[in-house]
Each structure stands twice: as structure tokens, then as C-alpha cells.
Protein backbone atom coordinates (compact mmCIF):
# COMPACT_ATOMS: atom_id res chain seq x y z
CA UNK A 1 0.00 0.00 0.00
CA UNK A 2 3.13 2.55 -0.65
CA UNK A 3 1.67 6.04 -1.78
CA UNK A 4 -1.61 5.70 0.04
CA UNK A 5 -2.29 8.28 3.08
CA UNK A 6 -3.47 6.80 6.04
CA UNK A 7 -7.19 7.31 6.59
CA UNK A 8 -8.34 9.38 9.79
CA UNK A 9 -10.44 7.11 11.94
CA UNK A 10 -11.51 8.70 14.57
CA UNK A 11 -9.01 7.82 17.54
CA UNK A 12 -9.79 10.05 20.36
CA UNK A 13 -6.68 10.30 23.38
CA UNK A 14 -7.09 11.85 26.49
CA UNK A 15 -3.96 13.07 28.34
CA UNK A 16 -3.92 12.92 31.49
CA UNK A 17 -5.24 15.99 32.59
CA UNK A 18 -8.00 15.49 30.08
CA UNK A 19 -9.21 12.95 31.89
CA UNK A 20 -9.31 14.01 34.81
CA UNK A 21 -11.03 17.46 33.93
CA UNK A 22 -13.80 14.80 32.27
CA UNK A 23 -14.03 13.19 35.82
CA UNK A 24 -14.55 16.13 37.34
CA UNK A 25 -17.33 17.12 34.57
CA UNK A 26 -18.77 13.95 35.58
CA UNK A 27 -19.13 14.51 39.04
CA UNK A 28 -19.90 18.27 38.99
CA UNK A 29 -22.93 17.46 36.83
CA UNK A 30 -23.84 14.50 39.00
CA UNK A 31 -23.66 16.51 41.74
CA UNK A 32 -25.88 19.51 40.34
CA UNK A 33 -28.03 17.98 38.28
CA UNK A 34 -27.93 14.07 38.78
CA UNK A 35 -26.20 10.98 37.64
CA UNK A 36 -28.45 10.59 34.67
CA UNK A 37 -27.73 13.78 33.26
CA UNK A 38 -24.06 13.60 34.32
CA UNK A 39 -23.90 10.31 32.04
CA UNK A 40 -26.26 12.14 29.15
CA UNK A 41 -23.42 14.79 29.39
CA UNK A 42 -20.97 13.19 28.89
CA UNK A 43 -22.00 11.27 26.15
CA UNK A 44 -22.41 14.40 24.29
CA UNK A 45 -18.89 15.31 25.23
CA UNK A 46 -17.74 11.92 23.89
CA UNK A 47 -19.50 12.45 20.28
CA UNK A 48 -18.32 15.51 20.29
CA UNK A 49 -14.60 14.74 20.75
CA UNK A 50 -15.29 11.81 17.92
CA UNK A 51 -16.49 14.20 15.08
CA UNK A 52 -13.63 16.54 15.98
CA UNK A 53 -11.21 13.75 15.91
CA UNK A 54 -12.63 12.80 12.07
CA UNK A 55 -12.24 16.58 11.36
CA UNK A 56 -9.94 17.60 13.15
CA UNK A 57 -8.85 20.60 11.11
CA UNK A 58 -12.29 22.51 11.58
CA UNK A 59 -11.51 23.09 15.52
CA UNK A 60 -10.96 26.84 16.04
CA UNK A 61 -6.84 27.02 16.26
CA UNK A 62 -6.32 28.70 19.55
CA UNK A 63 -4.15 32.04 20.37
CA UNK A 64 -2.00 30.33 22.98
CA UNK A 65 -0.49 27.75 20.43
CA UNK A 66 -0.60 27.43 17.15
CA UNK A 67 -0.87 23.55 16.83
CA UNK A 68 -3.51 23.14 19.40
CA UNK A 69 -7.20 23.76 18.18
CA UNK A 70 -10.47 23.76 20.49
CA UNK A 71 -14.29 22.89 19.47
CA UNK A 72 -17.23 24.07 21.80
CA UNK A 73 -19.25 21.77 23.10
CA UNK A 74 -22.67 23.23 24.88
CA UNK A 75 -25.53 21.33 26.16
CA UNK A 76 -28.79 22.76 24.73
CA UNK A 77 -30.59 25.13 26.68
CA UNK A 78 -27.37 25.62 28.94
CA UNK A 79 -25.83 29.21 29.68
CA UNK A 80 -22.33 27.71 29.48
CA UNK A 81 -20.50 24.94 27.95
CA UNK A 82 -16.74 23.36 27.96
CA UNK A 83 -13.78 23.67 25.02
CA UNK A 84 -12.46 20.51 24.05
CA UNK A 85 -8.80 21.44 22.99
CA UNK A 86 -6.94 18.82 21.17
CA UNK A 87 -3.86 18.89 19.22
CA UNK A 88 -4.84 17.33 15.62
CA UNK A 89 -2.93 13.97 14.96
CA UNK A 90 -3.02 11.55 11.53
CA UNK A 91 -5.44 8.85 13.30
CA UNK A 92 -7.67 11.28 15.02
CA UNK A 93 -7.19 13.89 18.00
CA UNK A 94 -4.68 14.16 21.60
CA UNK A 95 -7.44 15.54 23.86
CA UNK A 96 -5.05 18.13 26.13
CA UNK A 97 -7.71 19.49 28.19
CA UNK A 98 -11.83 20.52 28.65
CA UNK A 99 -12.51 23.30 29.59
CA UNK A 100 -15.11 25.48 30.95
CA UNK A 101 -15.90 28.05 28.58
CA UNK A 102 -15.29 30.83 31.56
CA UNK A 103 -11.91 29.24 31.80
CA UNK A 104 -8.89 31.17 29.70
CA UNK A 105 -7.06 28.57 27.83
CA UNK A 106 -3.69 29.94 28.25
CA UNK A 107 -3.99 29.48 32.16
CA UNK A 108 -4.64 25.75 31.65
CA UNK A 109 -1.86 24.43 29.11
């Protein structure tokens, strides 16, 4: 298969910190509005870290670094809603952190 690009799948990574900032999604939203909608949430977090990881380049590039790129995520009918800022890769996206959207990036990476 020389001369053929590999195909972008979809792979979604979470670093570290990532994760954890998803764990504490979870629980914040458990906490305030119930383990149900904590687990709706998230979903919606997860589907929308998969379509940004099969386009990747349609994030918003972000001011703090020029590989890293962000896509908004908001729950409809919510005031507020959480960046998921990834750094692009050939297979999909590296999930660096999520974000509150009151939260300024360049304090958090």
C-alpha cells in the first residue's frame, strides 16, 4: 500500500489531565443535576470529541499555540459549555484538556 495516506479514523486520546477534567465534569454534573444527566453529558462530550477527531482541522486554532485547536461543546438550553482542545494527529485527535468556557485557555496548558 506505498503512496496511500493513512485514513483518519476517529481515535480520540485523552492526556492525562484530560481525563481528569472529564471526571470532574462527571461529578460536577452528578452533583448539580444528577447521575443521569451527568452520564447524558458526557455522552455528548464523547461524540463531540469523535467528530472533531474525524475533522480535526475545523476546531478553532487557539491564540496560545498554534498547533492546538479547540471545538465548543454546549448542552442545549445551557448558559455555558466546555472547550475541548486537542492537538490534531493523523489517526484522530490528543485531547489536552476541557474546559469550561469561563476558563482562559492559556492558564490551563
Amino acid at each position: 500500500m506505498a503512496g496511500r495516506r493513512p485514513r483518519p479514523d476517529g481515535v480520540v486520546i485523552y492526556s492525562p489531565l484530560a481525563a481528569q477534567d472529564y471526571s470532574d465534569i462527571h461529578d460536577y454534573t452528578a452533583g448539580a443535576w444528577g447521575y443521569d444527566q451527568a452520564e447524558r453529558y458526557c455522552d455528548h462530550l464523547d461524540k463531540a470529541a469523535s467528530l472533531a477527531a474525524l475533522n480535526s482541522h475545523l476546531g478553532k486554532p487557539l491564540q496560545v499555540t498554534t498547533e492546538a485547536r479547540a471545538r465548543y461543546v454546549k448542552w442545549p438550553k445551557a448558559r455555558y459549555g466546555h472547550y475541548i482542545i486537542y492537538l490534531p494527529m493523523i489517526e484522530g485527535i490528543y485531547v489536552l484538556r476541557i474546559l469550561h468556557a469561563a476558563m482562559d485557555p492559556s492558564n490551563y496548558l
